[in-house]
C-alpha atoms as a PDB file:
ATOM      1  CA  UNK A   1      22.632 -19.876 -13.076  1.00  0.00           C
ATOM      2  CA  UNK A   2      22.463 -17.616 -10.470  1.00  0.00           C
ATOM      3  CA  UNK A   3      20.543 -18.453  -6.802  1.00  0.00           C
ATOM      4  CA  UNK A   4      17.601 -15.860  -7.924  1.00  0.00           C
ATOM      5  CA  UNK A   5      16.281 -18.091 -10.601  1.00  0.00           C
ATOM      6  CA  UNK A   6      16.203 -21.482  -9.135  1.00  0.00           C
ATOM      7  CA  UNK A   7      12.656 -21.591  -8.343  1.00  0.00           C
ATOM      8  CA  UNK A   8      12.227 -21.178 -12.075  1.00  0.00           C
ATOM      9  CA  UNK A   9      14.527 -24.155 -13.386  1.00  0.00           C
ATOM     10  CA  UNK A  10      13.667 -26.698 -10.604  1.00  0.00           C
ATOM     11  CA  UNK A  11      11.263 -29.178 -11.835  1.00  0.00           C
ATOM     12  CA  UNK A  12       8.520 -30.710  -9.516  1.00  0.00           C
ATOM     13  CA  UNK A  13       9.581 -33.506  -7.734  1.00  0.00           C
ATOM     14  CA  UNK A  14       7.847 -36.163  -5.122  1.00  0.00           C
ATOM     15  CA  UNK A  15      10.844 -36.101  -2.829  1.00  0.00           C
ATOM     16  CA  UNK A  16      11.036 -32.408  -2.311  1.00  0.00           C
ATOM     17  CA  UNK A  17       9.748 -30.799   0.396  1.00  0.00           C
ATOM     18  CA  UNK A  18       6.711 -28.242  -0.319  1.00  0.00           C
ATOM     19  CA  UNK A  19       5.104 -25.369   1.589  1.00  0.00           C
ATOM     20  CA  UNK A  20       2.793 -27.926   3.424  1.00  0.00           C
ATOM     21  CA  UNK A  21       5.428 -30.028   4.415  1.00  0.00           C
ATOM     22  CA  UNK A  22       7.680 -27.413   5.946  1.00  0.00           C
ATOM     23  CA  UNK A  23       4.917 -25.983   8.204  1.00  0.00           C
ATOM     24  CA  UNK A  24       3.894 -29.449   9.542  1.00  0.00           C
ATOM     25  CA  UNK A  25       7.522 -29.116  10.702  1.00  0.00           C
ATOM     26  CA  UNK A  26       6.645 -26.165  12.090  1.00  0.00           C
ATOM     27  CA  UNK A  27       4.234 -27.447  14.871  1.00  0.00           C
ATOM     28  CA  UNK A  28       1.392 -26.333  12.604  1.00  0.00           C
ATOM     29  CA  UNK A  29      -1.986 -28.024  12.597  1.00  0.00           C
ATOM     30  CA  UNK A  30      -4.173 -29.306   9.097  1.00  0.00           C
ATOM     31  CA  UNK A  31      -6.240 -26.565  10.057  1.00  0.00           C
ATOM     32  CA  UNK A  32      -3.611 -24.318  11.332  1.00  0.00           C
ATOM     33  CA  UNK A  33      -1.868 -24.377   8.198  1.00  0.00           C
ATOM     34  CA  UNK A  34      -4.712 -23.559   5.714  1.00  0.00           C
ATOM     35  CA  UNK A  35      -5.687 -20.694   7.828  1.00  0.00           C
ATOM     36  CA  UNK A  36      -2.139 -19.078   7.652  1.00  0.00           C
ATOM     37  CA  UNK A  37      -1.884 -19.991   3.831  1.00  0.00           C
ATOM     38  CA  UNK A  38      -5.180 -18.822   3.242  1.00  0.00           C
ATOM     39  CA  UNK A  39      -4.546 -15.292   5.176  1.00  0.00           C
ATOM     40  CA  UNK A  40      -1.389 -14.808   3.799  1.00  0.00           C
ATOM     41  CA  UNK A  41       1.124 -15.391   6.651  1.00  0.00           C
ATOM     42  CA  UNK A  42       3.446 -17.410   4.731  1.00  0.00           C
ATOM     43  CA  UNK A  43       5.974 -16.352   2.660  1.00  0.00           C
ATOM     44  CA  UNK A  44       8.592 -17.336  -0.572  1.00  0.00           C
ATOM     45  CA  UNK A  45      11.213 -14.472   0.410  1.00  0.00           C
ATOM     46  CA  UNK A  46       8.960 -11.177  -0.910  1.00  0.00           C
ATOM     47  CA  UNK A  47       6.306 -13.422  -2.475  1.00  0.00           C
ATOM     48  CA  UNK A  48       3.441 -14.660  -0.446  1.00  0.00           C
ATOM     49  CA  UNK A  49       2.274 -17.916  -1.127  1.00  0.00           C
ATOM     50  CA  UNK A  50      -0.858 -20.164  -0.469  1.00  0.00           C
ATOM     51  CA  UNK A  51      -0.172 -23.407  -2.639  1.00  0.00           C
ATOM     52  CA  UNK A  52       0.388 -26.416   0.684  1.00  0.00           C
ATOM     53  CA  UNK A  53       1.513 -28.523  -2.604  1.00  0.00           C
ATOM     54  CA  UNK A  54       4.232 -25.872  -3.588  1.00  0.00           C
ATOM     55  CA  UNK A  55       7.870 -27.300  -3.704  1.00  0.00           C
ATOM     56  CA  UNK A  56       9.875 -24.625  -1.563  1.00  0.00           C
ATOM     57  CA  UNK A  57      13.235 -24.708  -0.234  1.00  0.00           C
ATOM     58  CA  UNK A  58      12.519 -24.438   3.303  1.00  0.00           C
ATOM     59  CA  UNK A  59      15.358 -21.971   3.935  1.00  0.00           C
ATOM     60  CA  UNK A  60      13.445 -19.374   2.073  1.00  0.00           C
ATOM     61  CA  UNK A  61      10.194 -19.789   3.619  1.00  0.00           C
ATOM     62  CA  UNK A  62       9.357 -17.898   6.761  1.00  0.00           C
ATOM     63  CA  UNK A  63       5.803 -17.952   8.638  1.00  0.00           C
ATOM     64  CA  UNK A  64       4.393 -14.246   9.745  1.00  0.00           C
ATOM     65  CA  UNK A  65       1.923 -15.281  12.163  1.00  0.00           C
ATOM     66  CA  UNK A  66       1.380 -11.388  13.343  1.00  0.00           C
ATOM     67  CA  UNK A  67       0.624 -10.177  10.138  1.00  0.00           C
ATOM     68  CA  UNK A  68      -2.690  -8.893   9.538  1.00  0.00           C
ATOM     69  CA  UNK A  69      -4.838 -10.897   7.577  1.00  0.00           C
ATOM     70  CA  UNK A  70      -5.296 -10.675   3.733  1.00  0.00           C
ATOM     71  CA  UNK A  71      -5.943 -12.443   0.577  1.00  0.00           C
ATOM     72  CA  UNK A  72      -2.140 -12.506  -1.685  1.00  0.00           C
ATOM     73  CA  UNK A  73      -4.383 -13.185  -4.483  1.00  0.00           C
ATOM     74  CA  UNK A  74      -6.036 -10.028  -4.488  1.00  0.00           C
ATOM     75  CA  UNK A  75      -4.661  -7.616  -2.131  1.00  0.00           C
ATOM     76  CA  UNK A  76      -1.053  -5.950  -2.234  1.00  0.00           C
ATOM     77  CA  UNK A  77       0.987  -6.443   0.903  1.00  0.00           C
ATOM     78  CA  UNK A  78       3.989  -4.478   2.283  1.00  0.00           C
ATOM     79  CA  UNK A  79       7.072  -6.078   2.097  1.00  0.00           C
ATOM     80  CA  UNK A  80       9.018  -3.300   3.355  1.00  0.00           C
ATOM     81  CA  UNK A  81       8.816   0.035   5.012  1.00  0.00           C
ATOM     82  CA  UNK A  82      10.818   2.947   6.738  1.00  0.00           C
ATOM     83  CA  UNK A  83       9.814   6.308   7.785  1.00  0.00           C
ATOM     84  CA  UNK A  84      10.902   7.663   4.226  1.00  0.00           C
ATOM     85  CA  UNK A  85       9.401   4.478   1.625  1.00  0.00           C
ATOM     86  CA  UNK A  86       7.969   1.340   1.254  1.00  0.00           C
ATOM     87  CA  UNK A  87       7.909  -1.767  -1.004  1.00  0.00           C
ATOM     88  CA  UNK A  88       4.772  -3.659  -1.725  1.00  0.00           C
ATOM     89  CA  UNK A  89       3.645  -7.006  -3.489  1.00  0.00           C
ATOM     90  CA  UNK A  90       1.137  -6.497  -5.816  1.00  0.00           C
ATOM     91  CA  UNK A  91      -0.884  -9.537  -7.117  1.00  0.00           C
ATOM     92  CA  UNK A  92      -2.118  -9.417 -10.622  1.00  0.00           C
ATOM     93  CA  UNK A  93      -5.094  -8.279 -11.479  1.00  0.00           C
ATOM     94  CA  UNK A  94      -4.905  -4.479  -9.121  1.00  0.00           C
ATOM     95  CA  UNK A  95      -3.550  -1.369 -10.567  1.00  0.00           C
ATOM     96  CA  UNK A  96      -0.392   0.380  -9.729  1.00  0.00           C
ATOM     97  CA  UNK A  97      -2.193   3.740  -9.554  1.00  0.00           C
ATOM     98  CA  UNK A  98      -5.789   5.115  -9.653  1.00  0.00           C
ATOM     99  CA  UNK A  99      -6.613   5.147 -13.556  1.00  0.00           C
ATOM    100  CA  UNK A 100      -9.349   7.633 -15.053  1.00  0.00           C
ATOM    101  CA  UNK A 101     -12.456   6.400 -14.964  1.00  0.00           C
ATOM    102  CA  UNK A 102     -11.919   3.788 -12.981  1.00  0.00           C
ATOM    103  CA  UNK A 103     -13.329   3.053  -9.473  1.00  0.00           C
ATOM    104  CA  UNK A 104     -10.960   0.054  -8.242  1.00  0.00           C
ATOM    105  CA  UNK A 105      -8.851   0.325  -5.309  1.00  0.00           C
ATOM    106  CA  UNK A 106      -4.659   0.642  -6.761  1.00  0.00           C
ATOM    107  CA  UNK A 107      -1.722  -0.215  -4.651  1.00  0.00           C
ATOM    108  CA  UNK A 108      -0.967   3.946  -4.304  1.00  0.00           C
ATOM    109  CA  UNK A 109      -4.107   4.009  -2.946  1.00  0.00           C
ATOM    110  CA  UNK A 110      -3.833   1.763  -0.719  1.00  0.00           C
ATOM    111  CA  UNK A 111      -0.582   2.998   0.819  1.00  0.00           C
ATOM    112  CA  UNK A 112      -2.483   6.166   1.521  1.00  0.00           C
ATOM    113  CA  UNK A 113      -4.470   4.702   3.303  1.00  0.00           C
ATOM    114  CA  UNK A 114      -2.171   2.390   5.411  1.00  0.00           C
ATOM    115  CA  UNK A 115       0.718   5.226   6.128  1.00  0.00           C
ATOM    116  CA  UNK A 116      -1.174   8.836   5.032  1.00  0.00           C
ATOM    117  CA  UNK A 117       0.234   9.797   2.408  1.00  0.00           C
ATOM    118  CA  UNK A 118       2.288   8.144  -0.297  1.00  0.00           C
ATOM    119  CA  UNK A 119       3.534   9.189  -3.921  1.00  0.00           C
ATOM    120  CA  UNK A 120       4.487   6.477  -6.599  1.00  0.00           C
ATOM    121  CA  UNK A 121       7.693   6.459  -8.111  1.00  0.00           C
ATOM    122  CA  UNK A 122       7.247   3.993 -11.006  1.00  0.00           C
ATOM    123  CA  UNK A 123       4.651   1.474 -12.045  1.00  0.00           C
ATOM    124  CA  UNK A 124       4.146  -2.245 -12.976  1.00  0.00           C
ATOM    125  CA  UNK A 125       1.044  -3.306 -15.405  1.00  0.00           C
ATOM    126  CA  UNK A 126      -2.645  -3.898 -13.565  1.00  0.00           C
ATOM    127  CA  UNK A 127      -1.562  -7.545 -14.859  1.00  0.00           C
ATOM    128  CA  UNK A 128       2.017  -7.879 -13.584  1.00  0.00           C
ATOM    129  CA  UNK A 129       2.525  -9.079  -9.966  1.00  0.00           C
ATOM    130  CA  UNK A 130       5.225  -8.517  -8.091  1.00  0.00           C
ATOM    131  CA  UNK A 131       7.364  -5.740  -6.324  1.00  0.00           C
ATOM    132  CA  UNK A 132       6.943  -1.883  -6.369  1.00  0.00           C
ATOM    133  CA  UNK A 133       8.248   1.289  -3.987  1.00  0.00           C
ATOM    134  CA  UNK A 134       6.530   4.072  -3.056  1.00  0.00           C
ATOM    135  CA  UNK A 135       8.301   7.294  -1.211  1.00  0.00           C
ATOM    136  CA  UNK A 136       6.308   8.667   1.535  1.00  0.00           C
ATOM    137  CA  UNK A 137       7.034  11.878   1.370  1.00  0.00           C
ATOM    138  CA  UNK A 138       7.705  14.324  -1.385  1.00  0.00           C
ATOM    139  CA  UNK A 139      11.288  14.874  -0.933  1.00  0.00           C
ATOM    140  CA  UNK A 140      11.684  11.000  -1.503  1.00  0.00           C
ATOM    141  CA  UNK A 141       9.795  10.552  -4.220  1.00  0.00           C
ATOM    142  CA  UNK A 142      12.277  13.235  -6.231  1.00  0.00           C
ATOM    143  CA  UNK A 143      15.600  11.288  -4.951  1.00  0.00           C
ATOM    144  CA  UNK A 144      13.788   7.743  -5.955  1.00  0.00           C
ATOM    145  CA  UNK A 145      12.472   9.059  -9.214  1.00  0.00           C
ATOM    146  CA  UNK A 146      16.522  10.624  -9.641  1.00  0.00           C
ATOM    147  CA  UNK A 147      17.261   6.916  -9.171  1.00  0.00           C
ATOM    148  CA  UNK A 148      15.746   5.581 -11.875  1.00  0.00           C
ATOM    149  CA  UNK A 149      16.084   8.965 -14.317  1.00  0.00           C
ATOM    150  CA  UNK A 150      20.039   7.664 -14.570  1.00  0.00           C
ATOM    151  CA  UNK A 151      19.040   3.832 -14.528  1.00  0.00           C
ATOM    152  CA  UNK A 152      20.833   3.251 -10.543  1.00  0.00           C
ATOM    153  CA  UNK A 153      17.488   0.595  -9.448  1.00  0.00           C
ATOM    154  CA  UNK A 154      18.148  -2.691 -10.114  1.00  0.00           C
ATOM    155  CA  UNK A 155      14.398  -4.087 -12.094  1.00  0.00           C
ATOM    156  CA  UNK A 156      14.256  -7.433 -12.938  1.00  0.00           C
ATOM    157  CA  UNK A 157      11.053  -9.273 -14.246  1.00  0.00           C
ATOM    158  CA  UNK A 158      10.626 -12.686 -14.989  1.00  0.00           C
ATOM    159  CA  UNK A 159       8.488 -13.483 -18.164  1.00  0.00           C
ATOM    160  CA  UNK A 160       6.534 -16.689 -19.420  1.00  0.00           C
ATOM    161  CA  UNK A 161       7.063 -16.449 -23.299  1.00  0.00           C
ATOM    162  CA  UNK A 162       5.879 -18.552 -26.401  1.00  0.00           C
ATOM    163  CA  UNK A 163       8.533 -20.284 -28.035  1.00  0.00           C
ATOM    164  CA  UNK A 164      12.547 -21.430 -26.954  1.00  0.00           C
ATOM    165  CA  UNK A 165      14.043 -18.255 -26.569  1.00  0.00           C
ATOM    166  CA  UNK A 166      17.676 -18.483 -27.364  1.00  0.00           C
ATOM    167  CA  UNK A 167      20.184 -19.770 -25.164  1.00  0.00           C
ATOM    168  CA  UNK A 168      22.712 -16.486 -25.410  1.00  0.00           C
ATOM    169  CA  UNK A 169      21.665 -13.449 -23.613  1.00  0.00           C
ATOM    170  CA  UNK A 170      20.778 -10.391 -25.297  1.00  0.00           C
ATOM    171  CA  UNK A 171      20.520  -6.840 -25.128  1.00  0.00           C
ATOM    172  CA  UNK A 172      17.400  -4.973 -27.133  1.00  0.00           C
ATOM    173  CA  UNK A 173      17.671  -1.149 -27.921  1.00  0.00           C
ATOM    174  CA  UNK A 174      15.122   0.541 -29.447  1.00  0.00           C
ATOM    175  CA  UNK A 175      13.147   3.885 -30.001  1.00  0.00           C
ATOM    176  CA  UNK A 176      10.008   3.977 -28.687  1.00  0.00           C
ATOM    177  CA  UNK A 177       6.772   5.880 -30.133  1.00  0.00           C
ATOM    178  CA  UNK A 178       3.140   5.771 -29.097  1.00  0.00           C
ATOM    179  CA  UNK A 179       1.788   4.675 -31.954  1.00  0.00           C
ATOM    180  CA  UNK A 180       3.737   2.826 -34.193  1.00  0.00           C
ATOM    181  CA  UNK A 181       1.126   2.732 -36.736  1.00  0.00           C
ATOM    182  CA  UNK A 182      -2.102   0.487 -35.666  1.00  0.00           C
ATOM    183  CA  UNK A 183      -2.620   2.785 -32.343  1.00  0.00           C
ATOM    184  CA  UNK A 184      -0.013   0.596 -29.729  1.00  0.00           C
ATOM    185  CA  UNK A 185       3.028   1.455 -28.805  1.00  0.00           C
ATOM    186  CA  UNK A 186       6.075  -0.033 -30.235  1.00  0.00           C
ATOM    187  CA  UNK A 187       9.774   0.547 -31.834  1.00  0.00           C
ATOM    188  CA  UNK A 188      10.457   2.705 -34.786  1.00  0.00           C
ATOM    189  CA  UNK A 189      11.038   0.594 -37.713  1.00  0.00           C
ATOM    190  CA  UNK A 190      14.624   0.369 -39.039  1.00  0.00           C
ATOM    191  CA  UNK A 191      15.568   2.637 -41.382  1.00  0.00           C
ATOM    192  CA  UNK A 192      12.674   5.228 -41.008  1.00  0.00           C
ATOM    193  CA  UNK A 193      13.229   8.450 -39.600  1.00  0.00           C
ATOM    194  CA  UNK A 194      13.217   8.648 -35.773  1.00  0.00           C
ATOM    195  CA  UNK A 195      10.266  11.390 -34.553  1.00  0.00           C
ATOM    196  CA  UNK A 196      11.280  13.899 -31.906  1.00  0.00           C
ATOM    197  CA  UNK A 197       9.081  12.736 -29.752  1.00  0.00           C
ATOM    198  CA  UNK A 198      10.650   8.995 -29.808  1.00  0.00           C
ATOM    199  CA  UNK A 199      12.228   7.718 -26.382  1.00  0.00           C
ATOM    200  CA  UNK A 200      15.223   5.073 -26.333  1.00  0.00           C
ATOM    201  CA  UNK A 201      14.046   2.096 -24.419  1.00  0.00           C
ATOM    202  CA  UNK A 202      17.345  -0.574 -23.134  1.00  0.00           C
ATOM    203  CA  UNK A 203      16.168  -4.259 -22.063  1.00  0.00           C
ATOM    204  CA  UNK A 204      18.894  -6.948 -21.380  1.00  0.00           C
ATOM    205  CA  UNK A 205      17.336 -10.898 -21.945  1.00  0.00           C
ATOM    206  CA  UNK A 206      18.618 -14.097 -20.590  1.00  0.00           C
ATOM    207  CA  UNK A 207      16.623 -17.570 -20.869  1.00  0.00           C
ATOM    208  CA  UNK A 208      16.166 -19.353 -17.279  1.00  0.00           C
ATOM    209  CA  UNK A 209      14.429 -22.603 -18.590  1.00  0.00           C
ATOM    210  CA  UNK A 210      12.556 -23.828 -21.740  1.00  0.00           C
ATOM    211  CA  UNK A 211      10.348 -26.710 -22.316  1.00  0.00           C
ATOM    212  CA  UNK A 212       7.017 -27.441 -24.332  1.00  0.00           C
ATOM    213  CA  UNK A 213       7.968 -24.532 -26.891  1.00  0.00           C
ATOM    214  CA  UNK A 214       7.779 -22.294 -24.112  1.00  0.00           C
ATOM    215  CA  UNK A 215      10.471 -20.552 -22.342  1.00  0.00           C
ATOM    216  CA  UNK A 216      11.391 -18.491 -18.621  1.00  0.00           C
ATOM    217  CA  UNK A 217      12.819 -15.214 -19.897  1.00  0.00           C
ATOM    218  CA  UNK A 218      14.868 -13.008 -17.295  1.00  0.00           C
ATOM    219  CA  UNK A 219      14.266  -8.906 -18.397  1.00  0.00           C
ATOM    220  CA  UNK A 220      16.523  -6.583 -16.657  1.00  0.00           C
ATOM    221  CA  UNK A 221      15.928  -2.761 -17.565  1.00  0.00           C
ATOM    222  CA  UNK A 222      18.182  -0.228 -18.020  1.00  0.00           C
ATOM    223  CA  UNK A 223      15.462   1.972 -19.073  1.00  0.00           C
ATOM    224  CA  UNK A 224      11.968   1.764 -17.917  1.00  0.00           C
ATOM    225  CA  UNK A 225       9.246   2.742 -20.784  1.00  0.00           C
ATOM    226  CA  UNK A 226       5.569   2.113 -20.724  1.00  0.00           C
ATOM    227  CA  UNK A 227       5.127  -2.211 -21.629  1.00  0.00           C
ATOM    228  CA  UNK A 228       9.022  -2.133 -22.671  1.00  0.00           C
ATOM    229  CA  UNK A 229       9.594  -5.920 -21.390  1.00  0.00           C
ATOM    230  CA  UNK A 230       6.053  -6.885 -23.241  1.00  0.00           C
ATOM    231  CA  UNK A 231       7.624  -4.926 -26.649  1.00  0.00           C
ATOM    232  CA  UNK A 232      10.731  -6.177 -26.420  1.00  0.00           C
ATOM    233  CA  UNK A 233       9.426  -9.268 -26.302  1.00  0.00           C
ATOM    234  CA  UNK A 234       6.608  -9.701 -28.928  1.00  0.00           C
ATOM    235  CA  UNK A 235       8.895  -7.829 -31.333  1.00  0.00           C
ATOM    236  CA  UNK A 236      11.368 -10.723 -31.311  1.00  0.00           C
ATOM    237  CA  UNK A 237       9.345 -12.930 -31.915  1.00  0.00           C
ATOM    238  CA  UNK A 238       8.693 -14.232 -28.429  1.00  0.00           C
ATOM    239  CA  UNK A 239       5.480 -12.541 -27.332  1.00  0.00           C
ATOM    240  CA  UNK A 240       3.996 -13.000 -23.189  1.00  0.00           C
ATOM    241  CA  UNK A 241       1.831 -15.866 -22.747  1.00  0.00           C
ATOM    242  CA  UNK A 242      -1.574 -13.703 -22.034  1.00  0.00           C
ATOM    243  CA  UNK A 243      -0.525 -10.944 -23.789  1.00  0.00           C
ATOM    244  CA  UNK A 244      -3.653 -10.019 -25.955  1.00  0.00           C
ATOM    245  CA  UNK A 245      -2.741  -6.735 -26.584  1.00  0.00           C
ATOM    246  CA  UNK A 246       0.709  -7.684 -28.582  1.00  0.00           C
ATOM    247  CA  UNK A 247       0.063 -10.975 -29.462  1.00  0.00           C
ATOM    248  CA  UNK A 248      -2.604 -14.394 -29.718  1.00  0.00           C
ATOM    249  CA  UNK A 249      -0.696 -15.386 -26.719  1.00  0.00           C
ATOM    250  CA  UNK A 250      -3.403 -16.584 -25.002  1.00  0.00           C
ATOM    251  CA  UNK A 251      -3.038 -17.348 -20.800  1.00  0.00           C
ATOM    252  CA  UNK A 252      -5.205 -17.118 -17.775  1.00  0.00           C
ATOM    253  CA  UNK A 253      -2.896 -14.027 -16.647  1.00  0.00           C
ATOM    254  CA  UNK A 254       0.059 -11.769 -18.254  1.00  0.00           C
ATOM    255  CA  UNK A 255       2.841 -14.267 -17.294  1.00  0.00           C
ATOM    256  CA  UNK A 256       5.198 -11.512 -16.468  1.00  0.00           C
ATOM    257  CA  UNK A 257       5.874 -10.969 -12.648  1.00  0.00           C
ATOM    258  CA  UNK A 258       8.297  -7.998 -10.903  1.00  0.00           C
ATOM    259  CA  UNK A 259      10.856 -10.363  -9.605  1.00  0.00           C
ATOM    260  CA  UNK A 260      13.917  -8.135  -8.361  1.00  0.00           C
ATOM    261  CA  UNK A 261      13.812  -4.577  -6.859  1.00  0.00           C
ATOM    262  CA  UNK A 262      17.248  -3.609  -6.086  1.00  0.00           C
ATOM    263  CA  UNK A 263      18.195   0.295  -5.291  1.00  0.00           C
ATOM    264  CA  UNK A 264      21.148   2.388  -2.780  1.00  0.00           C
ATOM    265  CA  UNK A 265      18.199   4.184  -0.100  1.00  0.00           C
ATOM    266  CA  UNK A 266      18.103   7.675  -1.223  1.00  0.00           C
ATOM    267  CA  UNK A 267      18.508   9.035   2.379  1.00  0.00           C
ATOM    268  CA  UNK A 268      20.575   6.325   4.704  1.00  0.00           C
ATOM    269  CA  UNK A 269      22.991   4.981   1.765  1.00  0.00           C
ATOM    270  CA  UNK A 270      22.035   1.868   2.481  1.00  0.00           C
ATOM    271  CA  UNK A 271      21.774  -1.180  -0.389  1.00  0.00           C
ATOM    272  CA  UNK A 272      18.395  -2.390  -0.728  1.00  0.00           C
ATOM    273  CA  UNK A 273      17.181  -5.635  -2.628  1.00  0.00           C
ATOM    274  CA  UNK A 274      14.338  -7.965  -2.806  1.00  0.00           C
ATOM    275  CA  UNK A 275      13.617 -10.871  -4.085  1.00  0.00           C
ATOM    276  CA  UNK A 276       9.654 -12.142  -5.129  1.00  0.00           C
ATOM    277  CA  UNK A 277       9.709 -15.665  -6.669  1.00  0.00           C
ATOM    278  CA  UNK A 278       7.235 -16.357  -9.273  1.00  0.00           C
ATOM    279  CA  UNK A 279       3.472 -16.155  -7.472  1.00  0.00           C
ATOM    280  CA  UNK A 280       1.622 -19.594  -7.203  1.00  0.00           C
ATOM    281  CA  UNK A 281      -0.618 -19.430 -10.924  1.00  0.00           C
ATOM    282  CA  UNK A 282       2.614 -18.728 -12.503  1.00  0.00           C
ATOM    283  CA  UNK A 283       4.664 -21.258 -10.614  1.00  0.00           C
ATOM    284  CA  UNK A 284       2.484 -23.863 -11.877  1.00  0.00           C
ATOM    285  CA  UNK A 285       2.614 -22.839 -15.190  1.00  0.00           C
ATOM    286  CA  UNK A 286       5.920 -22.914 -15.603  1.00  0.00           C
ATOM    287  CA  UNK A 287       6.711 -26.288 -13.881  1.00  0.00           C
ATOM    288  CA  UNK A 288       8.550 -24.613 -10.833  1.00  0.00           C
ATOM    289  CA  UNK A 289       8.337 -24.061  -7.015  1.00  0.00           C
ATOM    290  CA  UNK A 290      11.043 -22.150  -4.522  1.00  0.00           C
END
């Protein structure tokens, strides 16, 4: 299993150290330490975290004490930023991108408004957390959007899925259309003709953990279609615990969180990747910590 995914298979355990524990170690106060959890200055690698009770492996926490206050449940949060792009953490719950007819604040949105001007690149579900770039200027944007056109960003998501997905990893190719029939979007049946207008969609699955008929699910995408992880998915059988718009899978949240953002900078050369453990809601959930 590889180093990524621990915080998924761990189980809770009474003699493991947790979030609180590590910044009592720190020097930090009762007080001191709700206030920093509470205005997100601590940090799981790229996921910011406000669970004291958390099991975390102290080597991968880190306190920001001079960031500016804000609430990880709620509010997206930059993770990382040059003159050219930035990455963000976005909780679940806030939109990738201003949607018609809607009034809420989006993470593109708020870039602008941090940095002056920023274009999106991809996007992640209003119920997804986890990591997203932005370029920040136009020229960018084209070279990141190049990236992903010939599948050179490294995505990986991890998902919260109904039943004990099989032990072998997997690789799910299909054709995409819009409507597949009862207005959603979903793979062309086999053996029917393909329409023109069909798009090839490439998802690679590996199960992290399973217990109490439920499973950790590890999505890597080659491709990078609208809900492609949630069809893959619910069309195998193995549908996203608060899915309700391809399944009864019923949850508190989508369980399905932007885990690994991996690309080569467009400009310097330079390997990027990040990391975002699983969010608090989820890590309960599932059983894990960090």
């Amino acid at each position: 299993m590889r180093t990524d995914d621990k915080e998924v298979a761990r189980q809770n355990g009474a003699d493991r150290p947790t979030v609180g524990s590590w910044l009592a170690a720190q020097g930090c106060t009762g007080k001191e330490a709700r206030a920093h959890l509470e205005n997100g200055k601590v940090w799981l690698e790229q996921t910011p975290v406000r669970d004291a009770r958390r099991p975390a492996d102290p080597a991968r926490l880190r306190l920001e004490a001079s960031r500016p206050r804000f609430n990880p449940e709620r509010e997206p949060a930059v993770v990382y930023r040059d003159t050219r792009l930035c990455v963000v953490y976005k909780p679940s719950g806030v939109l990738s991108v201003p949607a018609p007819g809607r009034r809420e604040p989006s993470v593109l949105t708020a870039c602008q408004r941090w940095f002056g001007k920023a274009f999106a690149v991809h996007r992640i579900d209003e119920g997804t957390s986890g990591l997203m770039m932005f370029a920040l200027d136009e020229a960018t944007q084209t070279r990141l959007k190049d990236l992903l056109e010939v599948h050179d960003v490294e995505r990986r998501y991890l998902a919260w899925v109904q039943g004990v997905f099989p032990e072998a990893p997997c690789t799910v190719e299909s054709w995409f259309v819009r409507d597949r029939g009862d207005g959603l979007r979903g793979s062309v049946l086999a053996g029917r003709p393909r329409p023109t207008d069909a798009k090839r969609a490439l998802t690679h699955l590996i199960r992290i953990t399973s217990g109490g008929g439920r499973s950790v699910v590890e999505a890597r995408l080659e491709t990078g279609r609208t809900h492609q992880v949630r069809i893959h998915l619910a069309e195998r059988g193995f549908p996203i615990i608060g899915d309700e718009l391809y399944s009864r899978a019923r949850g508190s949240r989508l369980a399905l969180h932007a885990h690994i953002l991996g690309f080569k900078h467009p400009w310097s050369g330079l390997t990027h990747r990040y990391v975002s453990p699983l969010p608090d809601d989820l890590a309960r959930a599932v059983g894990g910590g960090g």
